[in-house]
PDB file of N, CA and C in Angstrom:
ATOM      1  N   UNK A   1      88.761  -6.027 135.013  1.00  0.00           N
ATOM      2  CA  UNK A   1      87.407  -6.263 134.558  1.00  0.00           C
ATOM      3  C   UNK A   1      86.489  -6.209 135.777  1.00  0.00           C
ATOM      4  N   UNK A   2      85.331  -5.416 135.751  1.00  0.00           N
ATOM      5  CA  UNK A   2      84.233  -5.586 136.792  1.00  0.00           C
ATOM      6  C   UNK A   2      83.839  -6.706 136.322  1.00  0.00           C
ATOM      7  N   UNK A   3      83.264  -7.399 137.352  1.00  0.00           N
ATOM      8  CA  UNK A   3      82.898  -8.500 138.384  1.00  0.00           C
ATOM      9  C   UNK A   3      81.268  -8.812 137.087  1.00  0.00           C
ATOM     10  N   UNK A   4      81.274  -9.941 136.989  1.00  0.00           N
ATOM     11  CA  UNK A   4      80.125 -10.137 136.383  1.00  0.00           C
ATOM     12  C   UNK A   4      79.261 -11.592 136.902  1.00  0.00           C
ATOM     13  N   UNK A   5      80.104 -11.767 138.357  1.00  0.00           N
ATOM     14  CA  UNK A   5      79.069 -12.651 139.110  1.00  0.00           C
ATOM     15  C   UNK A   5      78.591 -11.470 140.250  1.00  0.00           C
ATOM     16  N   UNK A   6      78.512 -10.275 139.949  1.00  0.00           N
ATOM     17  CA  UNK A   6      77.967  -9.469 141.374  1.00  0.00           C
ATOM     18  C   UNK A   6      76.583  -9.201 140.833  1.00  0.00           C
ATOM     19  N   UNK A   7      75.993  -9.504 141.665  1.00  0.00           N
ATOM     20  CA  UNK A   7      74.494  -8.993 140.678  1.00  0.00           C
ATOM     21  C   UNK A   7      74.212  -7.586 140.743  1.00  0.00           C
ATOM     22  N   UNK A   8      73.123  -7.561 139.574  1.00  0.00           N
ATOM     23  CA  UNK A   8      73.635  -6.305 138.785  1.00  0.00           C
ATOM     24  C   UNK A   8      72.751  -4.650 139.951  1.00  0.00           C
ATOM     25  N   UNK A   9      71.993  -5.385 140.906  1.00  0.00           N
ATOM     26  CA  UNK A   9      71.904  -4.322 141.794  1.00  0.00           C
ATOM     27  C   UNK A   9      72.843  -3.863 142.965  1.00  0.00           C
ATOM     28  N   UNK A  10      73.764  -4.755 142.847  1.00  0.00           N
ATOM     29  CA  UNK A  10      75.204  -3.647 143.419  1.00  0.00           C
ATOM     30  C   UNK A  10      75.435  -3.171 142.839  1.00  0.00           C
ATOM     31  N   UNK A  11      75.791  -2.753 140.992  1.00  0.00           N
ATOM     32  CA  UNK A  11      76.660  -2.211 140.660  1.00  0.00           C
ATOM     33  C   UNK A  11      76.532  -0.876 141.047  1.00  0.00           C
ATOM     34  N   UNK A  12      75.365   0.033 140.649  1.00  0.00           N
ATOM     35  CA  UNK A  12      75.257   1.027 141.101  1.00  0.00           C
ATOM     36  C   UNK A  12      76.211   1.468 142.412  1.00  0.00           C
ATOM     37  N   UNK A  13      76.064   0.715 143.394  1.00  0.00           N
ATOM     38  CA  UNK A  13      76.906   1.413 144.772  1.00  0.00           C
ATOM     39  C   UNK A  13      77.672   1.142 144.417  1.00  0.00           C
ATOM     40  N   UNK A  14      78.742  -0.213 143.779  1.00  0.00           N
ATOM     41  CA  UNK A  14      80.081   0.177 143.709  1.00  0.00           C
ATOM     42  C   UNK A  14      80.506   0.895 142.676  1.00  0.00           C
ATOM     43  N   UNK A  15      79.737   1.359 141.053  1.00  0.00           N
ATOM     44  CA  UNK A  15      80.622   2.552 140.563  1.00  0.00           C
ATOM     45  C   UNK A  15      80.747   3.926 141.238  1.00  0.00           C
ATOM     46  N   UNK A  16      79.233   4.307 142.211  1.00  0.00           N
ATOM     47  CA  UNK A  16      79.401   5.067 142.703  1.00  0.00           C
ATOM     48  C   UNK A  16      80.605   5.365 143.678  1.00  0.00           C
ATOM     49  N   UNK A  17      80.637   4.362 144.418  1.00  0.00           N
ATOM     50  CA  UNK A  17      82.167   4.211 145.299  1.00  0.00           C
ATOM     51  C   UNK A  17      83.860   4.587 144.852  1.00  0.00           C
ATOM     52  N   UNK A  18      83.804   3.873 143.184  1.00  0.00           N
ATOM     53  CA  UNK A  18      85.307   4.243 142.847  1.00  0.00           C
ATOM     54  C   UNK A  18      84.659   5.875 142.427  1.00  0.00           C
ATOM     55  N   UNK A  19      83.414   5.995 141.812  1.00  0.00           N
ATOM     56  CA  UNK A  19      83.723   7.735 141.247  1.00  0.00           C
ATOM     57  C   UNK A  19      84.003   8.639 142.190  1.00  0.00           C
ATOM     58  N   UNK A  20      83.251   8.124 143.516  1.00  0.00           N
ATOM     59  CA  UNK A  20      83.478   9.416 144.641  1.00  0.00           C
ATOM     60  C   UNK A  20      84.644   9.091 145.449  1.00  0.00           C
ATOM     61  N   UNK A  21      86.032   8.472 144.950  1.00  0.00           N
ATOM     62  CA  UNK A  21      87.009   8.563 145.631  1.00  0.00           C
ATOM     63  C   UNK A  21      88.101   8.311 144.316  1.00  0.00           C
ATOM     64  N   UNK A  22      87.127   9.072 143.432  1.00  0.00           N
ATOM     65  CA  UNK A  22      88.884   9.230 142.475  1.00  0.00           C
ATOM     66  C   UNK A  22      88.887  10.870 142.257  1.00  0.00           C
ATOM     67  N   UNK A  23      90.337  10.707 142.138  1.00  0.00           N
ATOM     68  CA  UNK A  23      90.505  12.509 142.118  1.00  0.00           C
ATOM     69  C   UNK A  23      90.119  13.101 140.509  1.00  0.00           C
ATOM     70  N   UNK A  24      89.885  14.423 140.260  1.00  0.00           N
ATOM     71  CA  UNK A  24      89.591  15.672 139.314  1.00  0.00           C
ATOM     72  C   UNK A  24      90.831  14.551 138.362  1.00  0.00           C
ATOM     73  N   UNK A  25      90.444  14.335 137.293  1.00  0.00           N
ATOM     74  CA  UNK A  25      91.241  14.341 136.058  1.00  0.00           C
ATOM     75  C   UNK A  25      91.812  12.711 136.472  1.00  0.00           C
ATOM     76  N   UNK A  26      91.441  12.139 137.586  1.00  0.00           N
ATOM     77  CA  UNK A  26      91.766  10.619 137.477  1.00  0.00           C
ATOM     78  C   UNK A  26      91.106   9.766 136.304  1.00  0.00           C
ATOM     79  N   UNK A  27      91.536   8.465 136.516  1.00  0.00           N
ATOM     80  CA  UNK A  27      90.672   7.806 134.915  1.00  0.00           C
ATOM     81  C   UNK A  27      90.288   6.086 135.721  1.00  0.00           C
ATOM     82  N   UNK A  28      88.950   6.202 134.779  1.00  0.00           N
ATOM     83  CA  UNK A  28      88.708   4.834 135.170  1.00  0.00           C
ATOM     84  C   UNK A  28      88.841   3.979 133.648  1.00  0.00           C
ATOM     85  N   UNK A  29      89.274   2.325 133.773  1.00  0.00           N
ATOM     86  CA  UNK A  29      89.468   1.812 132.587  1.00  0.00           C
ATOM     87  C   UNK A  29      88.870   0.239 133.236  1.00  0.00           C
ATOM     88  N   UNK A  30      87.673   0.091 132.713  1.00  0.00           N
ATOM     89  CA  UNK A  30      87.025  -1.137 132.686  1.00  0.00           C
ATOM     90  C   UNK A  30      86.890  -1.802 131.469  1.00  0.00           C
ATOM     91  N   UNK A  31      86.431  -3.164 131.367  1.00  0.00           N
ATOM     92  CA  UNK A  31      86.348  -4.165 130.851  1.00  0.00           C
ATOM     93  C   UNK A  31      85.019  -4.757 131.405  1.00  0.00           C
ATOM     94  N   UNK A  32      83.878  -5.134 130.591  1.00  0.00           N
ATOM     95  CA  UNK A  32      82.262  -5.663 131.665  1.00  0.00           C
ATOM     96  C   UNK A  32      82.292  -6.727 130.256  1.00  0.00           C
ATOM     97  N   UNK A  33      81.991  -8.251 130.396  1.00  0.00           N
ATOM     98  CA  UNK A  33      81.609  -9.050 129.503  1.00  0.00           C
ATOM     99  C   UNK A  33      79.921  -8.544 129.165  1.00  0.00           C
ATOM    100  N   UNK A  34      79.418  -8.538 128.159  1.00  0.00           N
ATOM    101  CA  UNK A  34      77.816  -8.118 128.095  1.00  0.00           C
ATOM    102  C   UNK A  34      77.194  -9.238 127.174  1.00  0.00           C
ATOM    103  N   UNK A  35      76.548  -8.747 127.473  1.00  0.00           N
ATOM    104  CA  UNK A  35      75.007 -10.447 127.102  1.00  0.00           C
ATOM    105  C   UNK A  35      74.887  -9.775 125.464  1.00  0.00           C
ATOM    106  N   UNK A  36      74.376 -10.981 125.019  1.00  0.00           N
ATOM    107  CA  UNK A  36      73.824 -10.073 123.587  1.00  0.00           C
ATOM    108  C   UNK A  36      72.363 -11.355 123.375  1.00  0.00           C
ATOM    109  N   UNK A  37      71.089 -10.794 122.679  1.00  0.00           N
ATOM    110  CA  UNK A  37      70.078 -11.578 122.838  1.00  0.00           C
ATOM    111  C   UNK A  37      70.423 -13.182 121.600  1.00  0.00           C
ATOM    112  N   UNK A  38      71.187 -12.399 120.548  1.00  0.00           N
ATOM    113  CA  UNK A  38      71.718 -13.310 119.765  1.00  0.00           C
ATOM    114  C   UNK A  38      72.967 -14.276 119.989  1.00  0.00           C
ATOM    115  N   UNK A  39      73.157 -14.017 121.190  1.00  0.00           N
ATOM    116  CA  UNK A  39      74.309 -15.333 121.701  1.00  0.00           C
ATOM    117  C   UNK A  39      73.851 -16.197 122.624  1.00  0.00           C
ATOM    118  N   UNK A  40      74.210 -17.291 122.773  1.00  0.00           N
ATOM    119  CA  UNK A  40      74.149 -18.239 123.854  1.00  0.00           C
ATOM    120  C   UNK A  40      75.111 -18.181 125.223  1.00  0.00           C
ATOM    121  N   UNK A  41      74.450 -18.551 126.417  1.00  0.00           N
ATOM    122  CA  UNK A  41      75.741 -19.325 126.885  1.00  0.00           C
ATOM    123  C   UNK A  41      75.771 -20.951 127.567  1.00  0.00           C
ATOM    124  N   UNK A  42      76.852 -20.999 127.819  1.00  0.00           N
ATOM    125  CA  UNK A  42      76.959 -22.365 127.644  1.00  0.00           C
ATOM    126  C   UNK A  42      76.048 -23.260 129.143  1.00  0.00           C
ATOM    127  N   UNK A  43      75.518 -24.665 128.646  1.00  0.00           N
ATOM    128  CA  UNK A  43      74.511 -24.405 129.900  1.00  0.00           C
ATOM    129  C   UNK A  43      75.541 -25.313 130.820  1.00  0.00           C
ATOM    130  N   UNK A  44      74.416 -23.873 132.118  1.00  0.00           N
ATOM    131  CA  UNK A  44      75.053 -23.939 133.165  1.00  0.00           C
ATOM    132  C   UNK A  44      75.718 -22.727 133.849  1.00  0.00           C
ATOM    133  N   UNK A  45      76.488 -22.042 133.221  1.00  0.00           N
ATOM    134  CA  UNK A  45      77.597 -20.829 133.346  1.00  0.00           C
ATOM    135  C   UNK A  45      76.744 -19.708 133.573  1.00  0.00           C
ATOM    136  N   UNK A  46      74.839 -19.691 133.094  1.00  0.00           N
ATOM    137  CA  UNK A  46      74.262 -18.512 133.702  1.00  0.00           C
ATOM    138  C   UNK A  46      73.768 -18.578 135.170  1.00  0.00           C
ATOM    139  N   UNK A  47      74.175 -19.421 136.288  1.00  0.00           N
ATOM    140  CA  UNK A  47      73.587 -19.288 137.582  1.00  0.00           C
ATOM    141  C   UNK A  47      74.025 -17.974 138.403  1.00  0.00           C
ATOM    142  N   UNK A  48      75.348 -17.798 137.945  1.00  0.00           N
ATOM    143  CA  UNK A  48      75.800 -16.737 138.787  1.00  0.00           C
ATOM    144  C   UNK A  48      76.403 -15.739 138.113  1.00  0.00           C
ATOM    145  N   UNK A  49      76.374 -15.533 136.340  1.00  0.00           N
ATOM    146  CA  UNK A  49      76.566 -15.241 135.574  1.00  0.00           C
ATOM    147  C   UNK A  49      75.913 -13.632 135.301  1.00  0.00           C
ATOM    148  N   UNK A  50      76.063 -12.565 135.396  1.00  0.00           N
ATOM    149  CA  UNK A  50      75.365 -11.670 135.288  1.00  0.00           C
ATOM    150  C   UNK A  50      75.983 -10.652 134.256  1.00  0.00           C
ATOM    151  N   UNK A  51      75.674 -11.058 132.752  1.00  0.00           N
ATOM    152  CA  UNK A  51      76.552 -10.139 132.300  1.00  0.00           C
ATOM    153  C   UNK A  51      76.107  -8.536 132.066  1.00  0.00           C
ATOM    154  N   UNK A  52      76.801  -7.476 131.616  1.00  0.00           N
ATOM    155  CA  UNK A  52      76.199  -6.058 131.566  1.00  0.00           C
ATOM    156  C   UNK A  52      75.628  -5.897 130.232  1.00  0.00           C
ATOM    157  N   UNK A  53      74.620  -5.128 129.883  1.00  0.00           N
ATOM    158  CA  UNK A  53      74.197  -4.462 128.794  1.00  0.00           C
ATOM    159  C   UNK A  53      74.809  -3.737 127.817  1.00  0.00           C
ATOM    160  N   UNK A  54      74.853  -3.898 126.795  1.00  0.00           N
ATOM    161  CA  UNK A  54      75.762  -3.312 125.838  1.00  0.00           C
ATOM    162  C   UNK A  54      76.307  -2.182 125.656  1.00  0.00           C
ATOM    163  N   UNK A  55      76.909  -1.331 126.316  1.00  0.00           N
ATOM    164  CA  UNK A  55      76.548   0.626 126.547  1.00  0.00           C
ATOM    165  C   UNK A  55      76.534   0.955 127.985  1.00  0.00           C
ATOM    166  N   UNK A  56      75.891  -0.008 128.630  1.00  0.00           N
ATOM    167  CA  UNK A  56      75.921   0.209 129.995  1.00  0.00           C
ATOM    168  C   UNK A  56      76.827   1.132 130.576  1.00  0.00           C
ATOM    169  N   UNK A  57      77.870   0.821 130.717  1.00  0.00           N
ATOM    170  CA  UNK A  57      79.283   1.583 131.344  1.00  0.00           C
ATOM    171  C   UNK A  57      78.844   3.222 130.592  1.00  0.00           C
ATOM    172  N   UNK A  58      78.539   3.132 129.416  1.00  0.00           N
ATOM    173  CA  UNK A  58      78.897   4.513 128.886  1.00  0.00           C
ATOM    174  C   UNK A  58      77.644   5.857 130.101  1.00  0.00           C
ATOM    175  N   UNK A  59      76.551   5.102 130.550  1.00  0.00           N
ATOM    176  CA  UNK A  59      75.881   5.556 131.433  1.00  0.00           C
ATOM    177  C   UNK A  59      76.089   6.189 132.511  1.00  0.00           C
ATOM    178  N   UNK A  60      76.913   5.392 133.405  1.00  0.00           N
ATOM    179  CA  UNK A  60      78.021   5.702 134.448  1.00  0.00           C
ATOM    180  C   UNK A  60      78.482   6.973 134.293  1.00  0.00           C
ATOM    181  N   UNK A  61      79.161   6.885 133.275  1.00  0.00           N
ATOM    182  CA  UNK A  61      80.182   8.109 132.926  1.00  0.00           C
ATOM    183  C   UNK A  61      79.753   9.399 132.174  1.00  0.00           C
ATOM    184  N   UNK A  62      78.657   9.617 132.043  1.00  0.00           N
ATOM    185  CA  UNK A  62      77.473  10.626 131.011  1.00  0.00           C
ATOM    186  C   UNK A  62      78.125  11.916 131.830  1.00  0.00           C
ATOM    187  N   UNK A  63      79.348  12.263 132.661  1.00  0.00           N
ATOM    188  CA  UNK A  63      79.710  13.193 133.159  1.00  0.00           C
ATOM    189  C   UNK A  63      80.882  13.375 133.096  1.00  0.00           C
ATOM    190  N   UNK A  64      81.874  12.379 132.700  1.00  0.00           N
ATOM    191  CA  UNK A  64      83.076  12.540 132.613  1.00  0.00           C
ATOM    192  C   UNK A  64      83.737  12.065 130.990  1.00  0.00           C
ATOM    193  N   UNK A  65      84.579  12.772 130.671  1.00  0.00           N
ATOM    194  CA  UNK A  65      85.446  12.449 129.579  1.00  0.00           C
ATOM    195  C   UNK A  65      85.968  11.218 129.434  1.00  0.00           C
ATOM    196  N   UNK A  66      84.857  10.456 127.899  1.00  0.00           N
ATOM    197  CA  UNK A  66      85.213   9.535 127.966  1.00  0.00           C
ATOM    198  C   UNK A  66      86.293   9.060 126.746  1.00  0.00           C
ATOM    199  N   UNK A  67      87.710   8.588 127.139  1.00  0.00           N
ATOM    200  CA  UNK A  67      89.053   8.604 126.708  1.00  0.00           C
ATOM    201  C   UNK A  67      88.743   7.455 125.309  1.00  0.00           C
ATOM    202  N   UNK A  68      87.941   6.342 125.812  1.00  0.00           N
ATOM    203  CA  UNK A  68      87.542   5.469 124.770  1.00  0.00           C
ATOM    204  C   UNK A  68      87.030   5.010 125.229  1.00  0.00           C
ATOM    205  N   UNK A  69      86.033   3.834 123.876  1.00  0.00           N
ATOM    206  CA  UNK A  69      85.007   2.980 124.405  1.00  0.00           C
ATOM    207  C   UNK A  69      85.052   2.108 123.105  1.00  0.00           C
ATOM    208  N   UNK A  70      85.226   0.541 123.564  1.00  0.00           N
ATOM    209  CA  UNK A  70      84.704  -0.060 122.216  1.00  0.00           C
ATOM    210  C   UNK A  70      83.728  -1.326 122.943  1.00  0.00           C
ATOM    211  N   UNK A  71      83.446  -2.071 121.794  1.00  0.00           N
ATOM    212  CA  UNK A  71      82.766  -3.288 122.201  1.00  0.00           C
ATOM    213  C   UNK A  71      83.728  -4.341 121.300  1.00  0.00           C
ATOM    214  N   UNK A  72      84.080  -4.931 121.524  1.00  0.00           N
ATOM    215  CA  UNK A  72      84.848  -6.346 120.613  1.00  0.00           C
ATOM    216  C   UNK A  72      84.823  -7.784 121.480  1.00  0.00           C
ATOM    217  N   UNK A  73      85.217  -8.466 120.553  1.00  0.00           N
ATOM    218  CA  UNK A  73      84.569 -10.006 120.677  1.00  0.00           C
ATOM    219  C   UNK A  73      85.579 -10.522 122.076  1.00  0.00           C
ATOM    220  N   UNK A  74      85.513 -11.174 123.080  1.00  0.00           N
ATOM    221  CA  UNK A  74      86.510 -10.973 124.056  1.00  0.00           C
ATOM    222  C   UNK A  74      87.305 -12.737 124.108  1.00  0.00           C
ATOM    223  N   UNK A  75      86.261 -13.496 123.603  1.00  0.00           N
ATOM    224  CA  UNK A  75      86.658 -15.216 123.534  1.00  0.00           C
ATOM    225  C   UNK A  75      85.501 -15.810 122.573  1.00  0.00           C
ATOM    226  N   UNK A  76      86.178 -16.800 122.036  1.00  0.00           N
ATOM    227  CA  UNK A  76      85.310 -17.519 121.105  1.00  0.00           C
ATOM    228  C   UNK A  76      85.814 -19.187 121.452  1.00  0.00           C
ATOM    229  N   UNK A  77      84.518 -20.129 121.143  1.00  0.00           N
ATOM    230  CA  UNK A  77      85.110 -21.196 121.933  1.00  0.00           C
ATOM    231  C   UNK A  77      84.267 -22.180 121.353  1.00  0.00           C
ATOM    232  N   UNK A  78      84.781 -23.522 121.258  1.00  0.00           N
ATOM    233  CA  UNK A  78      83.208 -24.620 120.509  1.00  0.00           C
ATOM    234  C   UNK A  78      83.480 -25.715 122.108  1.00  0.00           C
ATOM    235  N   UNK A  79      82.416 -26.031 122.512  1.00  0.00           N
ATOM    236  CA  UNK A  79      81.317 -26.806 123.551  1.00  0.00           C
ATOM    237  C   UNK A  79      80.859 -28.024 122.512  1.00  0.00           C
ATOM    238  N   UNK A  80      80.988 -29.038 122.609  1.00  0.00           N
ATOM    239  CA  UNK A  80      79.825 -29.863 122.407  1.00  0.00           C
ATOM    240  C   UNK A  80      79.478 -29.330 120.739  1.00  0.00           C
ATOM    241  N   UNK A  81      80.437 -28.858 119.996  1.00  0.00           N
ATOM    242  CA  UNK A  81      79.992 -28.853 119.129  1.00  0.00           C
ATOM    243  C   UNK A  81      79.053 -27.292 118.936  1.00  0.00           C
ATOM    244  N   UNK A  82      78.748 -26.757 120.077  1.00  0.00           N
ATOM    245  CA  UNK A  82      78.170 -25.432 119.685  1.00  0.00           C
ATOM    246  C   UNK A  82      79.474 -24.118 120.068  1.00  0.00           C
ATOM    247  N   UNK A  83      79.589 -23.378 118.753  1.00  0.00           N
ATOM    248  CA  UNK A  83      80.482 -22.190 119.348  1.00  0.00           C
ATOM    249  C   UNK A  83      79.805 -21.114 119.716  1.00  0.00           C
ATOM    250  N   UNK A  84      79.976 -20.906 120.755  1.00  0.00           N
ATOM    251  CA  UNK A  84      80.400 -19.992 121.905  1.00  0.00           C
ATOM    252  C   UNK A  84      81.489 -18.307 121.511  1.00  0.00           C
ATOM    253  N   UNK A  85      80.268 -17.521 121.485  1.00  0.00           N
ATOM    254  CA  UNK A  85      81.529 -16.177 121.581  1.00  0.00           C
ATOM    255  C   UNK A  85      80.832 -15.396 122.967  1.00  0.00           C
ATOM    256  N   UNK A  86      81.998 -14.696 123.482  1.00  0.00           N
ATOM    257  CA  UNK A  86      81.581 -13.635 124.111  1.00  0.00           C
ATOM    258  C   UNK A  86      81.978 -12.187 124.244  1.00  0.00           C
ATOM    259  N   UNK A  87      81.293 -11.129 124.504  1.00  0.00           N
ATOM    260  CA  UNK A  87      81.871 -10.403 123.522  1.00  0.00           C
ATOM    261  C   UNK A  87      81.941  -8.825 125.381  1.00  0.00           C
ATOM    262  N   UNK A  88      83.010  -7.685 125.004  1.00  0.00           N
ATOM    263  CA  UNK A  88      82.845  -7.433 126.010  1.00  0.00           C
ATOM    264  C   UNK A  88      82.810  -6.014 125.633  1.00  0.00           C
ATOM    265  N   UNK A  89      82.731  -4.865 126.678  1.00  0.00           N
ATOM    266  CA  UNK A  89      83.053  -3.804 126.202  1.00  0.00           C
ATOM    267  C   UNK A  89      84.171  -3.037 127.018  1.00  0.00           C
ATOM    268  N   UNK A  90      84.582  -2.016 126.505  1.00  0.00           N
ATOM    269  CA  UNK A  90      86.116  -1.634 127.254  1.00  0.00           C
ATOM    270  C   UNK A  90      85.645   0.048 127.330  1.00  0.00           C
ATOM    271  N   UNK A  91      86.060   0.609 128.857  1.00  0.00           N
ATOM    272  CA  UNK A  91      85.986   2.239 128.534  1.00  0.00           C
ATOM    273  C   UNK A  91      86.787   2.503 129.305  1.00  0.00           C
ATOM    274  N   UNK A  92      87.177   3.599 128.685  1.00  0.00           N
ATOM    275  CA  UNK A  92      88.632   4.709 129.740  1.00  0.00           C
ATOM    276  C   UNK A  92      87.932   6.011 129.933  1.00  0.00           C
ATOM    277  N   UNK A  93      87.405   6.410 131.363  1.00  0.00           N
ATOM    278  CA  UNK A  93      86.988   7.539 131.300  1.00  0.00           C
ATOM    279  C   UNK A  93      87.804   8.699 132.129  1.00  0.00           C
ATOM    280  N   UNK A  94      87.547   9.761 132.184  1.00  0.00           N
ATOM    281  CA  UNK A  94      88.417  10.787 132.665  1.00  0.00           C
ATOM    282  C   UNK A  94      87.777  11.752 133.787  1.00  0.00           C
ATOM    283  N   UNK A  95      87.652  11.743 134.797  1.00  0.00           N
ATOM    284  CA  UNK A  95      86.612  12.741 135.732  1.00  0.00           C
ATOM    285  C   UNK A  95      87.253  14.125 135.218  1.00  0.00           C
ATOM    286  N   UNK A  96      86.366  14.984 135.231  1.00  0.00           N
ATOM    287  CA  UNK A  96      86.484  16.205 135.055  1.00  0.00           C
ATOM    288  C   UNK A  96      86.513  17.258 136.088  1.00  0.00           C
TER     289      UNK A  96
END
């Protein structure tokens, strides 16, 4: 899973980093937890918390074959009486 306490203006340099040192027909397979406006999180857990945008990843890869992609629920949890889901997305892409 990429890192979702890195804030989100590194990411750029580091996807750029694994794309320009993986070989023709290598594959990348991430996991990014993503925010949704209709969820909570639990307080406290957003100080360093940076989650990705829903699709995001699929951006990245607008050049390479992408093997799959879903979004599904990744943990669900009750706090104090409030439940808690979070939900993530998954992609396998393929450089071309």
């Amino acid at each position: 899973m990429l890192n979702t306490t890195s804030k989100p203006e590194l990411r750029d340099e580091i996807i750029d980093n694994y794309r320009e040192h993986t070989n023709i027909n290598g594959i990348h397979a991430f996991n990014v937890l993503v925010g949704k406006p209709f969820l909570t999180l639990p307080t406290g857990s957003s100080e360093y918390f940076y989650p990705w945008r829903s699709g995001m990843l699929l951006t990245y890869y607008h050049d390479w074959f992408i093997e799959d992609f879903s979004e599904y629920v990744f943990d669900e949890y009750v706090i104090d009486n409030h439940q808690y889901t979070e939900i993530a997305n998954q992609i396998y892409a393929r450089k071309k």
